[in-house]
N, C-alpha and C. Protein backbone atom coordinates (compact mmCIF):
# COMPACT_ATOMS: atom_id res chain seq x y z
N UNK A 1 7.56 24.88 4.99
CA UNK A 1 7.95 24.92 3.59
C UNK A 1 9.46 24.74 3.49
N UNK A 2 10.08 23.76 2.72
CA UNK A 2 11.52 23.77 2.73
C UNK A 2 12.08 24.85 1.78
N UNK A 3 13.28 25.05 2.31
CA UNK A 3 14.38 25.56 1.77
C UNK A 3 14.71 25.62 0.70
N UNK A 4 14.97 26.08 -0.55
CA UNK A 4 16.15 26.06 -1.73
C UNK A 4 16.77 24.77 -1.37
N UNK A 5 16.53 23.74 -1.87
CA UNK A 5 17.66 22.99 -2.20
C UNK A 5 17.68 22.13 -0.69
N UNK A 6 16.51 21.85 -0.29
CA UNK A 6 15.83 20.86 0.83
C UNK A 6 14.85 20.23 0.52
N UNK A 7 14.55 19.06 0.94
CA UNK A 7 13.51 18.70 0.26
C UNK A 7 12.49 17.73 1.04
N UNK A 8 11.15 17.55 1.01
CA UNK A 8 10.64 16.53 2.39
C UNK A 8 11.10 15.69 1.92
N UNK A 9 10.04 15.13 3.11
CA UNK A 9 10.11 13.44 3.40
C UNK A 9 9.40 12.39 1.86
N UNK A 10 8.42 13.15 1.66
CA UNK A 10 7.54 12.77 0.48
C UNK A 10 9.00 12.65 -0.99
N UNK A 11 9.12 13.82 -1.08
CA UNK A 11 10.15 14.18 -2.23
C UNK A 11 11.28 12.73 -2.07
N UNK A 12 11.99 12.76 -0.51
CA UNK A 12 13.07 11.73 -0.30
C UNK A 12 12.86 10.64 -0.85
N UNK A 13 11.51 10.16 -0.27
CA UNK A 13 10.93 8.65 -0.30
C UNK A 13 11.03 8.39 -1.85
N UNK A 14 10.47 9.59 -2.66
CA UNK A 14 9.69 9.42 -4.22
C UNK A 14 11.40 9.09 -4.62
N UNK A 15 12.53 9.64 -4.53
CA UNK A 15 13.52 9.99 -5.35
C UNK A 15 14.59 8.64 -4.66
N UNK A 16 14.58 8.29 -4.02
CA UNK A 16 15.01 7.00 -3.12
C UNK A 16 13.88 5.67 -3.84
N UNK A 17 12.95 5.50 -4.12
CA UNK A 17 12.18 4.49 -4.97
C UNK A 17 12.36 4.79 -6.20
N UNK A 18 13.00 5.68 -6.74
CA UNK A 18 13.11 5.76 -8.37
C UNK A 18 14.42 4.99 -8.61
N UNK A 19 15.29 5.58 -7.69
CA UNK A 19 16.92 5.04 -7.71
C UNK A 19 16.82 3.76 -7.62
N UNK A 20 15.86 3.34 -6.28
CA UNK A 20 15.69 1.47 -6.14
C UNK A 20 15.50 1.07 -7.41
N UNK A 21 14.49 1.25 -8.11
CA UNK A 21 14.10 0.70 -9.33
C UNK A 21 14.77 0.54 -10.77
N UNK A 22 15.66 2.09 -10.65
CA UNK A 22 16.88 1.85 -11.77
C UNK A 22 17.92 1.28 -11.28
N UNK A 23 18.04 1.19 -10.01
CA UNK A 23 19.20 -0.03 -9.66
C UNK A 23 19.27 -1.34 -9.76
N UNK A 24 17.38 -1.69 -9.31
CA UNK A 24 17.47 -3.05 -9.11
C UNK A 24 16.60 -3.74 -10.01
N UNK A 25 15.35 -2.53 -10.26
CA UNK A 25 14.33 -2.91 -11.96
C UNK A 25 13.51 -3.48 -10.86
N UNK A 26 12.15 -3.65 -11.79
CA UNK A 26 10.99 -3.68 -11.28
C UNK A 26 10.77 -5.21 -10.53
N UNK A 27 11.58 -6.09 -11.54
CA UNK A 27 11.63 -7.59 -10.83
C UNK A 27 12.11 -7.35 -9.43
N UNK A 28 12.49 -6.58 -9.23
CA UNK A 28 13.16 -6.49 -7.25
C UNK A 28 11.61 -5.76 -6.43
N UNK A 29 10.67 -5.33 -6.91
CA UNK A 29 9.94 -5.21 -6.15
C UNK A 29 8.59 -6.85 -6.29
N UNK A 30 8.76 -7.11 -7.16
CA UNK A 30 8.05 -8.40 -7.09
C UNK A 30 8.39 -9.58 -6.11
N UNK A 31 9.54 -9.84 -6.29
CA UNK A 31 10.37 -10.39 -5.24
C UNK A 31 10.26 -10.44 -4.06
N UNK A 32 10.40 -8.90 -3.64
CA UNK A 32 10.65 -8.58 -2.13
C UNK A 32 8.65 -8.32 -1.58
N UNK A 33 8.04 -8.52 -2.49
CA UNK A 33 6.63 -8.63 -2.25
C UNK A 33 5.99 -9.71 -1.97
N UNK A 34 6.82 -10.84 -2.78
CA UNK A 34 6.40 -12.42 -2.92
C UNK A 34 7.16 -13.01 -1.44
N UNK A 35 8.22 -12.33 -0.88
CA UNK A 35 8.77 -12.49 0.24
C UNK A 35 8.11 -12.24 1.05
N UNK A 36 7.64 -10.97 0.81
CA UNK A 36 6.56 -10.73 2.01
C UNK A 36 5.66 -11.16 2.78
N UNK A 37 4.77 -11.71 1.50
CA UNK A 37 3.76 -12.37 1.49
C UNK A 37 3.93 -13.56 2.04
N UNK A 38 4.91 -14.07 1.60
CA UNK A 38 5.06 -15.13 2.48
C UNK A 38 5.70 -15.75 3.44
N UNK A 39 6.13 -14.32 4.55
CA UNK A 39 6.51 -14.56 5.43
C UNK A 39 5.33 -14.05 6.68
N UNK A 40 4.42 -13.37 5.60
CA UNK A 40 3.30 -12.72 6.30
C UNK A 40 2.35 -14.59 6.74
N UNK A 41 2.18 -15.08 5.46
CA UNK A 41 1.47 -16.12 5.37
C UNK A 41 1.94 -17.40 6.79
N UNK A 42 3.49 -17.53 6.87
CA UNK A 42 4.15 -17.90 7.81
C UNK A 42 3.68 -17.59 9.09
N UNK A 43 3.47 -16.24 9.22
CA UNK A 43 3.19 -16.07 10.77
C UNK A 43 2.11 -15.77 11.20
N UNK A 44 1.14 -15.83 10.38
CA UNK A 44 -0.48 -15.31 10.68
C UNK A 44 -1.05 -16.43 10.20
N UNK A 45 -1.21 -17.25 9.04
CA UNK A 45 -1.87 -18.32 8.55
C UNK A 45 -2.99 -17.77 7.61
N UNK A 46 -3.57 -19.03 7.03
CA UNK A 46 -4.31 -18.49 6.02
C UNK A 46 -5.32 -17.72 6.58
N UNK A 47 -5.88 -17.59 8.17
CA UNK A 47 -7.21 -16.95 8.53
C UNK A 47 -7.16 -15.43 8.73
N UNK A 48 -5.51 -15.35 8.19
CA UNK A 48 -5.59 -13.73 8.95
C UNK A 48 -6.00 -13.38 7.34
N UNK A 49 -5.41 -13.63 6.54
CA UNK A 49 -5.95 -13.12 5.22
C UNK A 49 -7.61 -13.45 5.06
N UNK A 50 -8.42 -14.06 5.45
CA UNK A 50 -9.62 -13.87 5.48
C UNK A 50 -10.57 -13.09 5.95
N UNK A 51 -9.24 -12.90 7.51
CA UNK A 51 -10.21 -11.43 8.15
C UNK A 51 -9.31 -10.49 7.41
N UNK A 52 -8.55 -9.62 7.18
CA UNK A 52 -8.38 -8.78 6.37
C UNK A 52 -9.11 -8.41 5.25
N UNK A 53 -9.57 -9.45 4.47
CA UNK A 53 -10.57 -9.56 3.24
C UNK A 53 -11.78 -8.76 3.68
N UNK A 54 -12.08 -9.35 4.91
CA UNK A 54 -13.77 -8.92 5.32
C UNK A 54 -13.65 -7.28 5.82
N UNK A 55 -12.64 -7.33 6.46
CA UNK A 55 -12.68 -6.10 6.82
C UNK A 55 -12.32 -5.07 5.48
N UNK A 56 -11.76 -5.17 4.50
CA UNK A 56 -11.76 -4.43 3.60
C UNK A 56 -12.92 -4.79 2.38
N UNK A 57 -14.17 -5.67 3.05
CA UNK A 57 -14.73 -5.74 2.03
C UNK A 57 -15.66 -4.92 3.08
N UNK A 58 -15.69 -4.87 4.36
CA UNK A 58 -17.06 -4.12 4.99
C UNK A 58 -16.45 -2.38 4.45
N UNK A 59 -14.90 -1.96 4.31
CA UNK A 59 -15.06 -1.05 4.49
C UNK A 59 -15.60 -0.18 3.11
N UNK A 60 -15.39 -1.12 1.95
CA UNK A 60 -15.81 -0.91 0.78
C UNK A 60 -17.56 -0.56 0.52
N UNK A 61 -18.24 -1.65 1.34
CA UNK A 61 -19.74 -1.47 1.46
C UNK A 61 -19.71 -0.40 2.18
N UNK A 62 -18.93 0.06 3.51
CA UNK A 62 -19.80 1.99 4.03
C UNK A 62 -19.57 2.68 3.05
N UNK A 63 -18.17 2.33 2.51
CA UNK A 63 -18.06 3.60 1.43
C UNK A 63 -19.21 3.62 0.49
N UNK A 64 -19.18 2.58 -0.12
CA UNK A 64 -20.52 2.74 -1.45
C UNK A 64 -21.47 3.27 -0.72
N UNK A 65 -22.28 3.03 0.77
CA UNK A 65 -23.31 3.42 1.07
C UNK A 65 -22.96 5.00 1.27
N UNK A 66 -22.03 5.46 1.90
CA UNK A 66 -21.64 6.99 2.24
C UNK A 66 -22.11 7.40 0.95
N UNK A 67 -21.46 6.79 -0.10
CA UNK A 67 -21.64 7.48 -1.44
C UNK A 67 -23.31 7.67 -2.03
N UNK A 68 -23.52 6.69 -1.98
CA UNK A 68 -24.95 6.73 -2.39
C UNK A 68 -25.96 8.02 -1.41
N UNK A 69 -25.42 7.94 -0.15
CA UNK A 69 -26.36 8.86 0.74
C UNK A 69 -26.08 10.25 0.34
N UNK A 70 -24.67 10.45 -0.10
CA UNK A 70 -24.18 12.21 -0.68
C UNK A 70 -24.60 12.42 -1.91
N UNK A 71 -25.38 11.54 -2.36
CA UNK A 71 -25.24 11.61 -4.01
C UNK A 71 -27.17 11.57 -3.94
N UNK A 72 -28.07 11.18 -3.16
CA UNK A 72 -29.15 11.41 -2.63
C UNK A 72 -29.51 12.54 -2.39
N UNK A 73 -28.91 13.58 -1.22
CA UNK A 73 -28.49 14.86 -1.31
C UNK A 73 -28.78 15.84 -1.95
């Protein structure tokens, strides 16, 4: 538990992304996203984004099924 006037990591991060945003406004995270993306796109190619897709579409189907089996229950 922190201190009086310490604060985590969570708190840092939150209060360090608020400042980014009134410094630089929301267009600076679009930006540095659209950069991303396509430097991601650069070094993996279009197939890595396809397996990423699948794999977050299989993990979507256990979930629905998890769900359905607790909700059976």
């Amino acid at each position: 538990m922190p201190q009086k006037g310490e604060m985590t990591v969570q708190d840092a991060g939150r209060k360090g992304g608020r400042t980014t945003k009134a410094r630089h406004g929301p267009k600076f995270y679009e930006t540095i996203g659209r950069k991303g993306g396509e430097t991601t796109k650069k070094r993996h190619g279009p197939k890595f984004y396809e397996r990423i897709g699948r794999k977050g579409g299989q993990r979507a189907r256990q979930l629905v099924a998890q769900a359905k089996r607790l909700k059976q229950t």
